[in-house]
C-alpha atoms as a PDB file:
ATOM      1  CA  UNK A   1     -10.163  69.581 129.083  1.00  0.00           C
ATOM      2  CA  UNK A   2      -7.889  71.165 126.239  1.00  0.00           C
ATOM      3  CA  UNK A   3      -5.763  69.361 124.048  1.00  0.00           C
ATOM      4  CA  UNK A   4      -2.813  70.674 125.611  1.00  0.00           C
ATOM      5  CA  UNK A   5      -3.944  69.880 129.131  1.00  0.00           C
ATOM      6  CA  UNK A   6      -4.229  66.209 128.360  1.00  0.00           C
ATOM      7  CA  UNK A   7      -1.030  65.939 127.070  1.00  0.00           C
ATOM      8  CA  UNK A   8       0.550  67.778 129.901  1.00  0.00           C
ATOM      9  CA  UNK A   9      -1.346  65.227 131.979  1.00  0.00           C
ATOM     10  CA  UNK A  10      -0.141  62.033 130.182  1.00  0.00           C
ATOM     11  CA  UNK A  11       3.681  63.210 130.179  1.00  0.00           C
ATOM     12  CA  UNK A  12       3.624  63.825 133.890  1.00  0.00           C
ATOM     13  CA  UNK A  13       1.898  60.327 134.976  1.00  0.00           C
ATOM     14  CA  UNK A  14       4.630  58.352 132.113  1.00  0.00           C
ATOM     15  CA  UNK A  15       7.082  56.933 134.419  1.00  0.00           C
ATOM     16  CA  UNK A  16       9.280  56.793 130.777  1.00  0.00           C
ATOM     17  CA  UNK A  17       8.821  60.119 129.512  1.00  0.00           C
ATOM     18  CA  UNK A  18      10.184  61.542 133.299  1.00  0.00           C
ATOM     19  CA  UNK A  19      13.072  58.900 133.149  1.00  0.00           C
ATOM     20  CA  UNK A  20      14.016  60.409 130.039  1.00  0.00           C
ATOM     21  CA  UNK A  21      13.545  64.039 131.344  1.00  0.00           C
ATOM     22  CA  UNK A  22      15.653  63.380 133.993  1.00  0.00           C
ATOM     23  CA  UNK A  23      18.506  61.268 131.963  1.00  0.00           C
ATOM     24  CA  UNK A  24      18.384  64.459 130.045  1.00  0.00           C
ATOM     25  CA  UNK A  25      18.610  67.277 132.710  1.00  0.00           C
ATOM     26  CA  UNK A  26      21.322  65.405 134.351  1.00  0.00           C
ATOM     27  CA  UNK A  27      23.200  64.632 131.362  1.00  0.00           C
ATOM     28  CA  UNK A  28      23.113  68.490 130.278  1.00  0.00           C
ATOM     29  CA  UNK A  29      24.315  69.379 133.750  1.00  0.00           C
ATOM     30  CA  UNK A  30      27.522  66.415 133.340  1.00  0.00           C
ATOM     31  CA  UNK A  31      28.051  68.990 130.027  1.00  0.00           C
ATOM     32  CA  UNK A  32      27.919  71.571 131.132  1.00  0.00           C
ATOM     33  CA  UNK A  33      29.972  71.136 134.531  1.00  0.00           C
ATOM     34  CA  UNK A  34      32.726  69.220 131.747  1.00  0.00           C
ATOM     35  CA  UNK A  35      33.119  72.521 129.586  1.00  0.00           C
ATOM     36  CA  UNK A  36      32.945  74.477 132.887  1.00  0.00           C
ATOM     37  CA  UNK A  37      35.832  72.943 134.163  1.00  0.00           C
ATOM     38  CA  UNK A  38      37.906  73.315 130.794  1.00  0.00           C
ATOM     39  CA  UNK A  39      37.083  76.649 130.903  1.00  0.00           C
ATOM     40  CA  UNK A  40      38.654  77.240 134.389  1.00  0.00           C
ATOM     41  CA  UNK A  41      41.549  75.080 133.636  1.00  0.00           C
ATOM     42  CA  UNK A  42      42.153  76.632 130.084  1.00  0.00           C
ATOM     43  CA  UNK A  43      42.194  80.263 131.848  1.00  0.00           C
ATOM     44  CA  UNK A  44      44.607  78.912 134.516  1.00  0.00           C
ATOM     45  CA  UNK A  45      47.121  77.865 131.608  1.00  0.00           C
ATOM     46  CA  UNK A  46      46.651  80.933 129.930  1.00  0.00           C
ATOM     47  CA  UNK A  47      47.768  82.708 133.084  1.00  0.00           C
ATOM     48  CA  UNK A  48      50.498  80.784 133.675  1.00  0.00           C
ATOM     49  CA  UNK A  49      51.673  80.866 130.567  1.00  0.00           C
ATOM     50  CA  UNK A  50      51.231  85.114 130.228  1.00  0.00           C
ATOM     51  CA  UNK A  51      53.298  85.407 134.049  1.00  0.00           C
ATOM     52  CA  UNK A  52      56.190  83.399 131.915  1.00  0.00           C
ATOM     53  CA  UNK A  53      55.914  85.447 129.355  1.00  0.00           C
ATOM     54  CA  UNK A  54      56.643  88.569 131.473  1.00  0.00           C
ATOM     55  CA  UNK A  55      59.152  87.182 133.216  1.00  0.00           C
ATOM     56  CA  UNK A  56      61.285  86.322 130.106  1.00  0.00           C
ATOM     57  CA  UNK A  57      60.519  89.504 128.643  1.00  0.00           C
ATOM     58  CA  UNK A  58      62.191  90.999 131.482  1.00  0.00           C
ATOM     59  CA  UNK A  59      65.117  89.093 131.101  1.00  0.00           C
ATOM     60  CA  UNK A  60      65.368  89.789 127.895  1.00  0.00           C
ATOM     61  CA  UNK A  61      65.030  93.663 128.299  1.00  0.00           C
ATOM     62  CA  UNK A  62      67.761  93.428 130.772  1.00  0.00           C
ATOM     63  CA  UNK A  63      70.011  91.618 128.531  1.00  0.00           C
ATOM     64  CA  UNK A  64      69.688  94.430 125.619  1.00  0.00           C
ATOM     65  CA  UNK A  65      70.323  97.350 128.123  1.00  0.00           C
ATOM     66  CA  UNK A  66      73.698  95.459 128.540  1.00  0.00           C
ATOM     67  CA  UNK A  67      74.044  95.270 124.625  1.00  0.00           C
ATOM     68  CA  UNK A  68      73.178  98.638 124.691  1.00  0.00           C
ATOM     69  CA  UNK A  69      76.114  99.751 127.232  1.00  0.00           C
ATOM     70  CA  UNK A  70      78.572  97.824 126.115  1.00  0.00           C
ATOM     71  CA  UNK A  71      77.602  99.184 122.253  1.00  0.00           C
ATOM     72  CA  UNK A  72      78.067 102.783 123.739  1.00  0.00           C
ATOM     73  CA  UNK A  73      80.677 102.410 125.960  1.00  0.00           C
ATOM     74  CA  UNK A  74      82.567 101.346 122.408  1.00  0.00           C
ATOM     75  CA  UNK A  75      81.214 103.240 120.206  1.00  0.00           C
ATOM     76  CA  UNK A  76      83.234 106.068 121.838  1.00  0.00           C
ATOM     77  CA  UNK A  77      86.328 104.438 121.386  1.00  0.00           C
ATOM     78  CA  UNK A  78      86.264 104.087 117.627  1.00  0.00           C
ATOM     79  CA  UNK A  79      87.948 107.130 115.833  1.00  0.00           C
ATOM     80  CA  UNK A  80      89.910 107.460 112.433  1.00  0.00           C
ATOM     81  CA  UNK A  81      92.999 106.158 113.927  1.00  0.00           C
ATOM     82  CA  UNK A  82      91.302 102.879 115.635  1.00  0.00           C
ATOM     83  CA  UNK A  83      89.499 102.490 111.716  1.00  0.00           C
ATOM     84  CA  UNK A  84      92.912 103.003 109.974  1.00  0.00           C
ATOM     85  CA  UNK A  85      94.824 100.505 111.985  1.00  0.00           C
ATOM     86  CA  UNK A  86      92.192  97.778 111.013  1.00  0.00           C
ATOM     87  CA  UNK A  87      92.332  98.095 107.870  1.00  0.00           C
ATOM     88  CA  UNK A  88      89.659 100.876 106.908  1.00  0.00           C
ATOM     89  CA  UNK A  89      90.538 103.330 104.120  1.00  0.00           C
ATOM     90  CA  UNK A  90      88.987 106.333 103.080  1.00  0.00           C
ATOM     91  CA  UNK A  91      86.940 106.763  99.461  1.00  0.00           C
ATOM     92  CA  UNK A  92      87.752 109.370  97.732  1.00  0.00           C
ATOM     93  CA  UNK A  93      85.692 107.897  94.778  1.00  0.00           C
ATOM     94  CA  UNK A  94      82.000 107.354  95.964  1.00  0.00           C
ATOM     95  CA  UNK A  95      79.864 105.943  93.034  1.00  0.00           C
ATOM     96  CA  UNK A  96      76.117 106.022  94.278  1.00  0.00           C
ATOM     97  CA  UNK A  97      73.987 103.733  92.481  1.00  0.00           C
ATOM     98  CA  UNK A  98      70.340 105.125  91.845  1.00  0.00           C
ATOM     99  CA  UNK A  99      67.062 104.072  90.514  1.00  0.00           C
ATOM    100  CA  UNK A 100      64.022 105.928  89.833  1.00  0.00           C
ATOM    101  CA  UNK A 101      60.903 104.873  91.608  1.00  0.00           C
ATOM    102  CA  UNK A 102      58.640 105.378  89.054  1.00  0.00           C
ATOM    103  CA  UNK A 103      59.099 101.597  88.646  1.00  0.00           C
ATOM    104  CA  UNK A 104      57.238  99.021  90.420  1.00  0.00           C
ATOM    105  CA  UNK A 105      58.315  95.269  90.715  1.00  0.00           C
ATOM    106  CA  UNK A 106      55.502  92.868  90.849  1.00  0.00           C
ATOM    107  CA  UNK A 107      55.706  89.534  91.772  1.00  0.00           C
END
């Protein structure tokens, strides 16, 4: 017989070397059904979480379209004489203040 038969031979009658086979194809099955499960659980959470996040963004895109009416709805009544009688005034002056970007800040 060949080398390789003979081992083949001896590992299969060792009642240790198939123990330890076995401990070790059960053991990688215990792993692998472990990270299966976190897997499944961690894409549950995630989905969960994502549904939440929809709904609030909803609610929150709600809640600006109010902001937004009530902004227009006031916007029209502003004028000059609403501005004056608040305390606005007019500048007849305007000083702009300019700078040239040639410039570059660095930090």
């Amino acid at each position: 017989m060949s080398k390789v038969k003979i081992i083949t031979v001896n590992m299969i009658g060792d009642n240790h070397f198939r123990r330890i086979l076995l401990r070790l194809i059960i053991g990688g099955f215990i792993i692998i059904g472990i990270i299966y499960a976190y897997l499944i659980i961690s894409i549950t959470f995630n989905i969960l979480a994502r549904r939440s996040l929809g709904n609030s963004s909803i609610a929150f895109k709600s809640n600006i379209s109010q902001l937004e009416v009530t902004y227009f709805s006031n916007l029209s009544q502003i004028n000059r004489a609403y501005a004056t009688s608040n305390g606005f005034v007019n500048s007849k002056n305007n000083i702009f203040a300019t700078r040239s970007s040639n410039y570059v800040a660095i930090r």
